[in-house]
PDB file of N, CA and C in Angstrom:
ATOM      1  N   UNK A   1      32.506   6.522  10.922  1.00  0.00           N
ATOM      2  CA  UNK A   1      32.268   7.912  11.210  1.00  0.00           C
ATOM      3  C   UNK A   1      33.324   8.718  10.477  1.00  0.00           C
ATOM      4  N   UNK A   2      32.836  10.011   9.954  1.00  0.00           N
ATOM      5  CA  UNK A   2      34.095  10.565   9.413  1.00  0.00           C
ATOM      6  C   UNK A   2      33.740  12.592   9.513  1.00  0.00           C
ATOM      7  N   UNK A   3      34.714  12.703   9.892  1.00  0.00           N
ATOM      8  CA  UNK A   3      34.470  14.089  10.001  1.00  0.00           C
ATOM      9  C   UNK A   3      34.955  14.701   8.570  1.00  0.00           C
ATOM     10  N   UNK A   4      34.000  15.982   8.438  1.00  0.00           N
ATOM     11  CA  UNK A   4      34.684  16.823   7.217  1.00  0.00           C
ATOM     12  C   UNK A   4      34.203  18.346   7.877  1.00  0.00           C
ATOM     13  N   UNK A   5      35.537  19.067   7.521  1.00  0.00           N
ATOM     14  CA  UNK A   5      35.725  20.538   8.426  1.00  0.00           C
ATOM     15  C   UNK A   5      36.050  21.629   6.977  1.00  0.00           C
ATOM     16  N   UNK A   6      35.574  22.459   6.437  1.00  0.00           N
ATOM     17  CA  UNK A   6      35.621  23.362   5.900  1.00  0.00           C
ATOM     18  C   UNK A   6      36.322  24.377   6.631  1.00  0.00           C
ATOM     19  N   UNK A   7      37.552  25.199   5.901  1.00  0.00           N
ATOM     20  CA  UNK A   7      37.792  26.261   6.825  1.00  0.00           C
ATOM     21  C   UNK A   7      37.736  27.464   5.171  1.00  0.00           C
ATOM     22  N   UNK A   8      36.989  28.624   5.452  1.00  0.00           N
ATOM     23  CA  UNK A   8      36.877  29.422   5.067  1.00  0.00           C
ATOM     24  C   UNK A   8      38.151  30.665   4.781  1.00  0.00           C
ATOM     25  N   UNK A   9      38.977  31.049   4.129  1.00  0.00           N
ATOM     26  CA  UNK A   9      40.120  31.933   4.452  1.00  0.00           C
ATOM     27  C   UNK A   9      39.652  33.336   4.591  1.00  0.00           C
ATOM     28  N   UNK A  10      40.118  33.857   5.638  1.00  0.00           N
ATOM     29  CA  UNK A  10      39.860  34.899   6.104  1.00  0.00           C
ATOM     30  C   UNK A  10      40.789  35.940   6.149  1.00  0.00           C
ATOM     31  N   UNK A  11      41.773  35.557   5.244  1.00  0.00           N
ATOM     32  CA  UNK A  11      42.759  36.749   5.258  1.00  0.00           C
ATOM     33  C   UNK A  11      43.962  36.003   6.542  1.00  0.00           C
ATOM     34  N   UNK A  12      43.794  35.299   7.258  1.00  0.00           N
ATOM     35  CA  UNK A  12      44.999  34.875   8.002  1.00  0.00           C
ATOM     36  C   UNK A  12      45.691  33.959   8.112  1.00  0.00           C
ATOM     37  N   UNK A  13      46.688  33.644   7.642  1.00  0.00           N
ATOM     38  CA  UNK A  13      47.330  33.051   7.406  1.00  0.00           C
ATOM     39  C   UNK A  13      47.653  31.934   8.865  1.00  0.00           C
ATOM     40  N   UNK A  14      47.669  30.441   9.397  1.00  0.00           N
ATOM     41  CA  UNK A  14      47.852  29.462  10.241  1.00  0.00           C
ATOM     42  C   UNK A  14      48.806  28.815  10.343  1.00  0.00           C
ATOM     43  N   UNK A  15      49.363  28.763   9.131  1.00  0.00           N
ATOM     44  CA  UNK A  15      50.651  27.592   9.281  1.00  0.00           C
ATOM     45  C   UNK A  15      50.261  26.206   9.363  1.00  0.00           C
ATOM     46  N   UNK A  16      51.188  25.733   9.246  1.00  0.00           N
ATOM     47  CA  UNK A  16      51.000  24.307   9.229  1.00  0.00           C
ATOM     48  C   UNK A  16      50.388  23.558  10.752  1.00  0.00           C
ATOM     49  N   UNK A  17      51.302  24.156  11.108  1.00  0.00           N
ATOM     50  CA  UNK A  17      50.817  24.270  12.827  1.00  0.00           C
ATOM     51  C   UNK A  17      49.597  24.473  13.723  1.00  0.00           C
ATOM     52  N   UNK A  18      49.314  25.707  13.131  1.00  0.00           N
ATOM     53  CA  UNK A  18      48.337  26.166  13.338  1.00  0.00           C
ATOM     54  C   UNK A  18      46.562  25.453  12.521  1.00  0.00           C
ATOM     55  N   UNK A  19      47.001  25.188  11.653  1.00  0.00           N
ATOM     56  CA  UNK A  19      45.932  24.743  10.972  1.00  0.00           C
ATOM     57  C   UNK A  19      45.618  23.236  11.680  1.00  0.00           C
ATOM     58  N   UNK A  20      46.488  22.277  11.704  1.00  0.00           N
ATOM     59  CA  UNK A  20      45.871  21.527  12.051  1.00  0.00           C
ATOM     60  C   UNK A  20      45.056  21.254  13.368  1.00  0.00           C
ATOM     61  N   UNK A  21      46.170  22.022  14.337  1.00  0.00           N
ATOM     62  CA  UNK A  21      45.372  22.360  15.813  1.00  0.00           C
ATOM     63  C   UNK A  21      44.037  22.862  15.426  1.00  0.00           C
ATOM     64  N   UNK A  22      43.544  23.810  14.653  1.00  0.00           N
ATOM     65  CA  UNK A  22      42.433  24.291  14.076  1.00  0.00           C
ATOM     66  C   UNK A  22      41.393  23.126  13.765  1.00  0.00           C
ATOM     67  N   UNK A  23      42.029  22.143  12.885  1.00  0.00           N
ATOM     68  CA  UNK A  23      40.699  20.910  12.589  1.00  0.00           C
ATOM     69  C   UNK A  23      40.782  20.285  13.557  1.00  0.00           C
ATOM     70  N   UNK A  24      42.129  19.988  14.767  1.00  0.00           N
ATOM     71  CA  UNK A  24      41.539  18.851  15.677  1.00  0.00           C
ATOM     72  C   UNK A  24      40.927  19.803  16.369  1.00  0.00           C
ATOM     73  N   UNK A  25      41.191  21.192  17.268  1.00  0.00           N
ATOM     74  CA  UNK A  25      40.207  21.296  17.834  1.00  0.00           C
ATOM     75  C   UNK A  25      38.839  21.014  18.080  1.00  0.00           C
ATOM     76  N   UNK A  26      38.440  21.414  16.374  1.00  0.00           N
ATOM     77  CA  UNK A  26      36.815  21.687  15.757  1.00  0.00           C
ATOM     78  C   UNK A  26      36.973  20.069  16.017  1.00  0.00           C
ATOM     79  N   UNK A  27      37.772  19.125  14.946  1.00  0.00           N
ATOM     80  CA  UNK A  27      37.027  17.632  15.523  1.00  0.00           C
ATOM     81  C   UNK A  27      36.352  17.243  16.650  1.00  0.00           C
ATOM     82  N   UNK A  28      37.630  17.462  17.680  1.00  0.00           N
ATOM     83  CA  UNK A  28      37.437  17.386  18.919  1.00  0.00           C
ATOM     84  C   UNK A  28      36.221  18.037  19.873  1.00  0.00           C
ATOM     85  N   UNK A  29      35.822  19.012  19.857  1.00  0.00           N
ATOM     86  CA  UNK A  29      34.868  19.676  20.148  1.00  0.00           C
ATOM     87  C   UNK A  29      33.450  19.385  19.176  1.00  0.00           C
ATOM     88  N   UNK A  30      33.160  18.847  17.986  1.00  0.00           N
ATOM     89  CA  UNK A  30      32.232  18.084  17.729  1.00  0.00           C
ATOM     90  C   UNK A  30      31.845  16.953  18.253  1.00  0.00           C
ATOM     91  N   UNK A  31      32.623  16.085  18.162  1.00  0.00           N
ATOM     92  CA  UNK A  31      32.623  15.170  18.593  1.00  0.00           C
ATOM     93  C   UNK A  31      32.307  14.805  20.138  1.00  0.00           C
ATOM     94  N   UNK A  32      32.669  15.818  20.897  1.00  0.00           N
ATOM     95  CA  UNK A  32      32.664  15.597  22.148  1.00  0.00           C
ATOM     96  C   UNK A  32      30.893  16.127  22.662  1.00  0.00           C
ATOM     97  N   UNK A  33      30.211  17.083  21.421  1.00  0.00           N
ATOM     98  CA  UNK A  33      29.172  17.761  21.519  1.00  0.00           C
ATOM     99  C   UNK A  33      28.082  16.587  20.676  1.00  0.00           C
ATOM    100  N   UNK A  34      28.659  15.456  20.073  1.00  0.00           N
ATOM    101  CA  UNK A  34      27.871  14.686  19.427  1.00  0.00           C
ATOM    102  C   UNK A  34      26.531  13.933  20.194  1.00  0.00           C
ATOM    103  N   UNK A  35      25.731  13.433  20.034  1.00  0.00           N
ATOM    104  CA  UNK A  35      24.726  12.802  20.783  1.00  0.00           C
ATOM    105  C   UNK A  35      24.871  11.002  19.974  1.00  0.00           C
ATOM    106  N   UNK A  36      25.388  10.447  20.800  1.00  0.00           N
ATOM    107  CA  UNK A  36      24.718   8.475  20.203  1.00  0.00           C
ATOM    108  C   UNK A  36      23.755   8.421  20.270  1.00  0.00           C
ATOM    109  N   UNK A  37      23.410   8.276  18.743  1.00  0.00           N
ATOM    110  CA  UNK A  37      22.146   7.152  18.567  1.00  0.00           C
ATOM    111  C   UNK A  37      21.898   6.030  17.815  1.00  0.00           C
ATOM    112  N   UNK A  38      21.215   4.906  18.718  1.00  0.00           N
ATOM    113  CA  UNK A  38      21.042   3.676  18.236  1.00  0.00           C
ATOM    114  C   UNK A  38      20.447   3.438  16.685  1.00  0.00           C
ATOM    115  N   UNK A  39      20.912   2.836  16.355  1.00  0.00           N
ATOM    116  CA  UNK A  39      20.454   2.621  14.970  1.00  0.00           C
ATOM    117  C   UNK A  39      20.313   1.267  14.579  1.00  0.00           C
ATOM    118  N   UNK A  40      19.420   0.642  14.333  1.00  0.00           N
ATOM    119  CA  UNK A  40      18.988  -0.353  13.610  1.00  0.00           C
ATOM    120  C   UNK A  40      18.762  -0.859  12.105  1.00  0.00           C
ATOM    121  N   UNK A  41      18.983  -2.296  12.000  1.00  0.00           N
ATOM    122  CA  UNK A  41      18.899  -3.087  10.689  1.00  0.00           C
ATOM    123  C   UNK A  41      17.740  -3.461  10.726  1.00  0.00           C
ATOM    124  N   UNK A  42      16.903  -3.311   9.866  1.00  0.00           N
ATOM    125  CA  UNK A  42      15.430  -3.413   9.408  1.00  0.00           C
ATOM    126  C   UNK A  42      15.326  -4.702   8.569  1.00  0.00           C
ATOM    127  N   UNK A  43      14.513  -5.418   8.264  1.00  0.00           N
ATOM    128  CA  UNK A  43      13.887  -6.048   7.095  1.00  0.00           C
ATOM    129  C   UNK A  43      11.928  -6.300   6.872  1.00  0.00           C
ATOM    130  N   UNK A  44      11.831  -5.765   6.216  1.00  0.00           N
ATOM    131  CA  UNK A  44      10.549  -5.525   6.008  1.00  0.00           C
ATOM    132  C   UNK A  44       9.727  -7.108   5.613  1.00  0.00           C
ATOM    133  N   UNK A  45       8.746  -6.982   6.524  1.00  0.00           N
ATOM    134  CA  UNK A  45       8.031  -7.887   6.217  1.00  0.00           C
ATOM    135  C   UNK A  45       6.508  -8.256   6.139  1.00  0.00           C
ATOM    136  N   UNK A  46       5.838  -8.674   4.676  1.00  0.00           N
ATOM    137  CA  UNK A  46       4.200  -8.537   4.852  1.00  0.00           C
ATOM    138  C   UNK A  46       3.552  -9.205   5.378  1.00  0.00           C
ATOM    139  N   UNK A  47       2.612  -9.160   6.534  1.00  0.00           N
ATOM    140  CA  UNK A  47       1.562 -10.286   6.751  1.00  0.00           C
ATOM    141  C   UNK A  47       0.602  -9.584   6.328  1.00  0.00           C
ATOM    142  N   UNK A  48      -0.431 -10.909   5.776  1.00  0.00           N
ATOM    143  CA  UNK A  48      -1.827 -10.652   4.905  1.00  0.00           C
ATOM    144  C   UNK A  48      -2.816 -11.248   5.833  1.00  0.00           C
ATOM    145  N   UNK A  49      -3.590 -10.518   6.632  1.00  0.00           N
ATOM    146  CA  UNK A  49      -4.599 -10.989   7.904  1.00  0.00           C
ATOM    147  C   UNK A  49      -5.953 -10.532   7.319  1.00  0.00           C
ATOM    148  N   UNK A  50      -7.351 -11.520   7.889  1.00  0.00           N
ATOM    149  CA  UNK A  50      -8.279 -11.539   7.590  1.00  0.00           C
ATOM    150  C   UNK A  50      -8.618 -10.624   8.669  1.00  0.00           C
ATOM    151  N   UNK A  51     -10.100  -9.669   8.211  1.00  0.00           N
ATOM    152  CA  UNK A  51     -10.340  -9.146   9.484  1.00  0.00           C
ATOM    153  C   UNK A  51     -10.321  -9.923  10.830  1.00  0.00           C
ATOM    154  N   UNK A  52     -11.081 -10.841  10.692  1.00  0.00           N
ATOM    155  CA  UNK A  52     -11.119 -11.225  12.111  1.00  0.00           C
ATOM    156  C   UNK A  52      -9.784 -11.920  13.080  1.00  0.00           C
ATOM    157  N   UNK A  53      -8.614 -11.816  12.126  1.00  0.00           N
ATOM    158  CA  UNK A  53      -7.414 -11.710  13.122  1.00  0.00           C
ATOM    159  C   UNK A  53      -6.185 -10.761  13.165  1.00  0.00           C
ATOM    160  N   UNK A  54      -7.134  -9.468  12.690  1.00  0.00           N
ATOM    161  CA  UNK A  54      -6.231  -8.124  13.002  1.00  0.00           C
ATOM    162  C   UNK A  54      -5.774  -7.757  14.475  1.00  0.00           C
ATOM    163  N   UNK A  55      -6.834  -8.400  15.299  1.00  0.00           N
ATOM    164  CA  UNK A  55      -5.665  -7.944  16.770  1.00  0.00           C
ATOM    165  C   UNK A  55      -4.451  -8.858  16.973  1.00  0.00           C
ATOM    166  N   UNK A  56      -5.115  -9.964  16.449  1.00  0.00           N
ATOM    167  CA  UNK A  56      -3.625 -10.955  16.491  1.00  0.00           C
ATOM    168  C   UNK A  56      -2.510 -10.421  15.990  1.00  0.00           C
ATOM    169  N   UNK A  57      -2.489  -9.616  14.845  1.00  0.00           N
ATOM    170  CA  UNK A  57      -1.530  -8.846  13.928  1.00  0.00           C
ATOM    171  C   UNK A  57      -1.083  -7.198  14.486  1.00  0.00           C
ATOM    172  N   UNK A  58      -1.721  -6.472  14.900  1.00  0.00           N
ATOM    173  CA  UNK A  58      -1.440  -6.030  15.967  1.00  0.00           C
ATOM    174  C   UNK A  58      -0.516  -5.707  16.935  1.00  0.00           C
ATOM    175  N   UNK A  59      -1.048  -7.472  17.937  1.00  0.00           N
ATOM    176  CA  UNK A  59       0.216  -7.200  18.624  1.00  0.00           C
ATOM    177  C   UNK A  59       1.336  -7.975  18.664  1.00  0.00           C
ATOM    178  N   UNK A  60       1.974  -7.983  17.334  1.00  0.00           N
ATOM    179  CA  UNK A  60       2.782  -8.044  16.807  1.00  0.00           C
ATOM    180  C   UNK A  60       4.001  -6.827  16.901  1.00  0.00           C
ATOM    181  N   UNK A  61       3.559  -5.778  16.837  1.00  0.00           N
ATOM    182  CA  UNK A  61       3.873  -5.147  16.677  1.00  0.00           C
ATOM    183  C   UNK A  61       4.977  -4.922  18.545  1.00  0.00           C
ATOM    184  N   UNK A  62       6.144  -4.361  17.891  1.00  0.00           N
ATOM    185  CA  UNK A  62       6.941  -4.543  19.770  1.00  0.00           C
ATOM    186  C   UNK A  62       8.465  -3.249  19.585  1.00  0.00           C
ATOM    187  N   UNK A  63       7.780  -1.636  19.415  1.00  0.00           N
ATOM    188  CA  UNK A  63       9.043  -1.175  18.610  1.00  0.00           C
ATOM    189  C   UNK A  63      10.275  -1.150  19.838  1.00  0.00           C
ATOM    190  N   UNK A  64      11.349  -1.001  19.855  1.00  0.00           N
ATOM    191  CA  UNK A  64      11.918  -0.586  18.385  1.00  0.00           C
ATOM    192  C   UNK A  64      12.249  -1.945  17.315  1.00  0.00           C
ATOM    193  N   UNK A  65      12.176  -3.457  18.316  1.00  0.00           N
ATOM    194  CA  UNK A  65      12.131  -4.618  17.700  1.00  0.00           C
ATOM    195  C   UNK A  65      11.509  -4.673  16.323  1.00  0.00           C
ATOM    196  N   UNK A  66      10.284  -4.869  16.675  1.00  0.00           N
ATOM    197  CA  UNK A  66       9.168  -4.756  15.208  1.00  0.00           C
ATOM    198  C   UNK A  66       8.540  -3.955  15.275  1.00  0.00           C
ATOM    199  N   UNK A  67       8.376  -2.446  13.904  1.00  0.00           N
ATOM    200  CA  UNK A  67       7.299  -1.524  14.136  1.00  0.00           C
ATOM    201  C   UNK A  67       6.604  -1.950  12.779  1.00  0.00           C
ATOM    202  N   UNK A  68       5.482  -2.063  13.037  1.00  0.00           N
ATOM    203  CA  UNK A  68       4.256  -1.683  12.126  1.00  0.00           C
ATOM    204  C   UNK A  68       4.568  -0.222  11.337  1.00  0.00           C
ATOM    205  N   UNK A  69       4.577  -0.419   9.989  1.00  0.00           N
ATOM    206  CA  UNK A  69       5.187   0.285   9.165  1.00  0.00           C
ATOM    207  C   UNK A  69       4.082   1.085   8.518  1.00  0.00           C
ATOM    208  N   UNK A  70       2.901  -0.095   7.965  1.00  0.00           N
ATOM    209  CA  UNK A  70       2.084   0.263   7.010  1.00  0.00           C
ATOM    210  C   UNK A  70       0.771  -0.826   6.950  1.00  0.00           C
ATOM    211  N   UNK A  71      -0.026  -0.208   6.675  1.00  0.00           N
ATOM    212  CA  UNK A  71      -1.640  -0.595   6.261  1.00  0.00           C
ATOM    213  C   UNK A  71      -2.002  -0.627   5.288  1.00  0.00           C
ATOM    214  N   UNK A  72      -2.778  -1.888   4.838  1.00  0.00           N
ATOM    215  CA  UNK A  72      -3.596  -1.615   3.390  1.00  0.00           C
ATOM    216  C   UNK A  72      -4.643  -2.814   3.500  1.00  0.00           C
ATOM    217  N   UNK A  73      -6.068  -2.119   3.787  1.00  0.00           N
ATOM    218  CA  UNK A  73      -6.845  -2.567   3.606  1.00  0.00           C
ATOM    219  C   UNK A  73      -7.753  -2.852   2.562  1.00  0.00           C
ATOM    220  N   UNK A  74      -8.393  -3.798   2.173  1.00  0.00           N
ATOM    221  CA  UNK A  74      -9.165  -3.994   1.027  1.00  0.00           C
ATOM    222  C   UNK A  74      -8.922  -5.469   0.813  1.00  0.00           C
ATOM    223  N   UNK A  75      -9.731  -5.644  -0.623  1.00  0.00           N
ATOM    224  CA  UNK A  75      -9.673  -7.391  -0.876  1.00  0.00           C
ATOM    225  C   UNK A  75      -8.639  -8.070   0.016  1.00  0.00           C
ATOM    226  N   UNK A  76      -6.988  -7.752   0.197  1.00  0.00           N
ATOM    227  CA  UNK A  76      -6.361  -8.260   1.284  1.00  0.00           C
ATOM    228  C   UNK A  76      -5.826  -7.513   2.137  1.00  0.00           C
ATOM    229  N   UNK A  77      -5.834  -7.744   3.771  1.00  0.00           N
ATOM    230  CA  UNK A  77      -5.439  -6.756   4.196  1.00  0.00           C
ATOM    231  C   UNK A  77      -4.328  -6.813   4.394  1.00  0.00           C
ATOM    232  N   UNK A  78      -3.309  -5.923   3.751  1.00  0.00           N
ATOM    233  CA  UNK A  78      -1.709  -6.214   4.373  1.00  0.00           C
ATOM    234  C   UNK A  78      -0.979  -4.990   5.573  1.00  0.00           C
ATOM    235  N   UNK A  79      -0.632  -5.650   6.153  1.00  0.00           N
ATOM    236  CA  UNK A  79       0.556  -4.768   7.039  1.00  0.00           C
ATOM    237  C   UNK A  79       1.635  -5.494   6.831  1.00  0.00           C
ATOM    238  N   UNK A  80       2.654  -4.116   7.134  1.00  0.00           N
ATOM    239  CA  UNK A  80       3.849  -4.030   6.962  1.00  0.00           C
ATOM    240  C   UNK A  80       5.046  -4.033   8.234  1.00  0.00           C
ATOM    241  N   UNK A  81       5.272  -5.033   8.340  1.00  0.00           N
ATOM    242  CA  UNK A  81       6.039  -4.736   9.704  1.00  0.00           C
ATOM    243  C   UNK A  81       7.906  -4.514   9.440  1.00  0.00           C
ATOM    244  N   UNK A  82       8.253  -3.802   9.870  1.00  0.00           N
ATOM    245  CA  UNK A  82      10.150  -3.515   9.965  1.00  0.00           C
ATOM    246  C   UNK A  82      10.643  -4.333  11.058  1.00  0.00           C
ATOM    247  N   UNK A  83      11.014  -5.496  10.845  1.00  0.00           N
ATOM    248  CA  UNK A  83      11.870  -6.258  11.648  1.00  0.00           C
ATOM    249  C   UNK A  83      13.369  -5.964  12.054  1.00  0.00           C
ATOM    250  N   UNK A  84      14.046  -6.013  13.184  1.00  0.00           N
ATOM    251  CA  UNK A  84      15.237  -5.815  13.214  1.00  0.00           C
ATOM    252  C   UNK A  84      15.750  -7.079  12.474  1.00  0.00           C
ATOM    253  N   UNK A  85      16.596  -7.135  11.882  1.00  0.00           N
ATOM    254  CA  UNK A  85      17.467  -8.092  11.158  1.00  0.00           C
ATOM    255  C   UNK A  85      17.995  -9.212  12.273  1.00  0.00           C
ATOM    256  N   UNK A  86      18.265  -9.000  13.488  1.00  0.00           N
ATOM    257  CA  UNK A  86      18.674 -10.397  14.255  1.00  0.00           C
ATOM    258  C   UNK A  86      17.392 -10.628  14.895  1.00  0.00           C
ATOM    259  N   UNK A  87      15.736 -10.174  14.827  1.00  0.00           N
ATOM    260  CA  UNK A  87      14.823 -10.857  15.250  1.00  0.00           C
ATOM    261  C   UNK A  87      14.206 -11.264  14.108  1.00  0.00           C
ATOM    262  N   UNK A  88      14.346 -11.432  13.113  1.00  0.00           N
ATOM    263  CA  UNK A  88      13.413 -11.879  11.912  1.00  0.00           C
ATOM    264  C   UNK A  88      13.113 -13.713  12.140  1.00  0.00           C
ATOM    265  N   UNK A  89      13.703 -14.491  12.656  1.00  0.00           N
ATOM    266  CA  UNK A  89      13.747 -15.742  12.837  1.00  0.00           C
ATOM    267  C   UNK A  89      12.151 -15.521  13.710  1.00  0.00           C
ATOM    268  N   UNK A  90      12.680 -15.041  15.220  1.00  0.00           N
ATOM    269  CA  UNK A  90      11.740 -15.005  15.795  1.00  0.00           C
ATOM    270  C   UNK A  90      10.107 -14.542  15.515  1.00  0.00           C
ATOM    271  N   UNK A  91      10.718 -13.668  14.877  1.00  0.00           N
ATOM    272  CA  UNK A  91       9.260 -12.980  13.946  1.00  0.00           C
ATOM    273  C   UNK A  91       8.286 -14.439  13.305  1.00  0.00           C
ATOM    274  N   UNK A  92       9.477 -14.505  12.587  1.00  0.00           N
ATOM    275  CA  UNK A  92       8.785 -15.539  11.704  1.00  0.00           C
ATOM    276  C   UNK A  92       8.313 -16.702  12.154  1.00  0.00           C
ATOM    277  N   UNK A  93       8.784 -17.251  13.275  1.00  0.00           N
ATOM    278  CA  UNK A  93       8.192 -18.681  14.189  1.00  0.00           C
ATOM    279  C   UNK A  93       7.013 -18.135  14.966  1.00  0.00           C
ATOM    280  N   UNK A  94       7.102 -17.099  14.945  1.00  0.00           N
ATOM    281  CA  UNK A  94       5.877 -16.091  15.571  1.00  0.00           C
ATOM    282  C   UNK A  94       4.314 -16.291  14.913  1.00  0.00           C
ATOM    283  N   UNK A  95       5.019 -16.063  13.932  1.00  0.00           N
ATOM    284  CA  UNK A  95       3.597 -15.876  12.876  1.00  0.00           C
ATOM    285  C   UNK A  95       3.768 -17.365  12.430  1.00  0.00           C
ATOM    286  N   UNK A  96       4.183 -18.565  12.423  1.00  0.00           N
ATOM    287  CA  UNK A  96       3.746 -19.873  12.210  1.00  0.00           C
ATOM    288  C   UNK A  96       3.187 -20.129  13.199  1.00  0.00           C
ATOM    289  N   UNK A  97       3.407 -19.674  14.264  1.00  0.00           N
ATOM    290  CA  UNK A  97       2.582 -20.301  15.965  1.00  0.00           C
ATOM    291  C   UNK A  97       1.195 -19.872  15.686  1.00  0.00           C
ATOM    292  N   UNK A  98       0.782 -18.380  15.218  1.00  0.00           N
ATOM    293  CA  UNK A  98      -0.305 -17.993  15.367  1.00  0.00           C
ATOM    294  C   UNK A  98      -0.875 -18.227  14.081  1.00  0.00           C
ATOM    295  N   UNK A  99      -0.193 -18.948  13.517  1.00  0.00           N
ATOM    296  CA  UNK A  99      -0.873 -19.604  11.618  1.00  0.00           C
ATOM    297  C   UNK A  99      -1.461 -18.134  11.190  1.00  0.00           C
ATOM    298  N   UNK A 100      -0.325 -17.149  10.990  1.00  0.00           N
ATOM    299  CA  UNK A 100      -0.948 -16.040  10.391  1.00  0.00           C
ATOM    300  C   UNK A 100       0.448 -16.062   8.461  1.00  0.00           C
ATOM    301  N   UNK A 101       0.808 -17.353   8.626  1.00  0.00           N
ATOM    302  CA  UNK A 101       1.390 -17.783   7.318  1.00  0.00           C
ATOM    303  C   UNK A 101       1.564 -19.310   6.948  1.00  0.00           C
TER     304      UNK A 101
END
């Protein structure tokens, strides 16, 4: 995380003193006004399903774990799923159970 504080001069002079109380304040008061949010490691991954085992593929899908990213139907149908990076194992023994690879 890193803060960056612009101070604009306005004609008044702070001091050394003064100025820095000035950025921790503002730090401080950002920071304290900040909101956490979770953030995740992705790795993208294609399965190629025949129509007749698109619900199988489906429900696959489990966000924020794995979201279904993307569609493309035609000669093959691919979806796109975003794996979190410490479930990709599971993903993947997933789709050998259901022989969808």
């Amino acid at each position: 995380m890193g803060i960056v504080i612009v101070r604009w001069f306005g004609g008044v002079k702070l001091g050394t003193g003064g100025l820095s109380r000035a950025y921790r304040d503002t730090a401080a008061e950002t920071i304290g006004g900040a909101e956490i949010v979770d953030h995740y490691v992705y790795d993208r991954i294609t399965v190629v399903a025949p129509f007749d085992r698109m619900s199988d593929v489906y429900r696959l899908a489990d966000p924020p774990h794995v979201v279904l990213a993307a569609e493309r139907f035609g000669e093959r149908n691919e979806f796109d799923f975003d794996v979190r990076s410490s479930r990709v194992e599971g993903f993947l023994a997933t789709l050998r159970a259901k022989r969808l690879i």
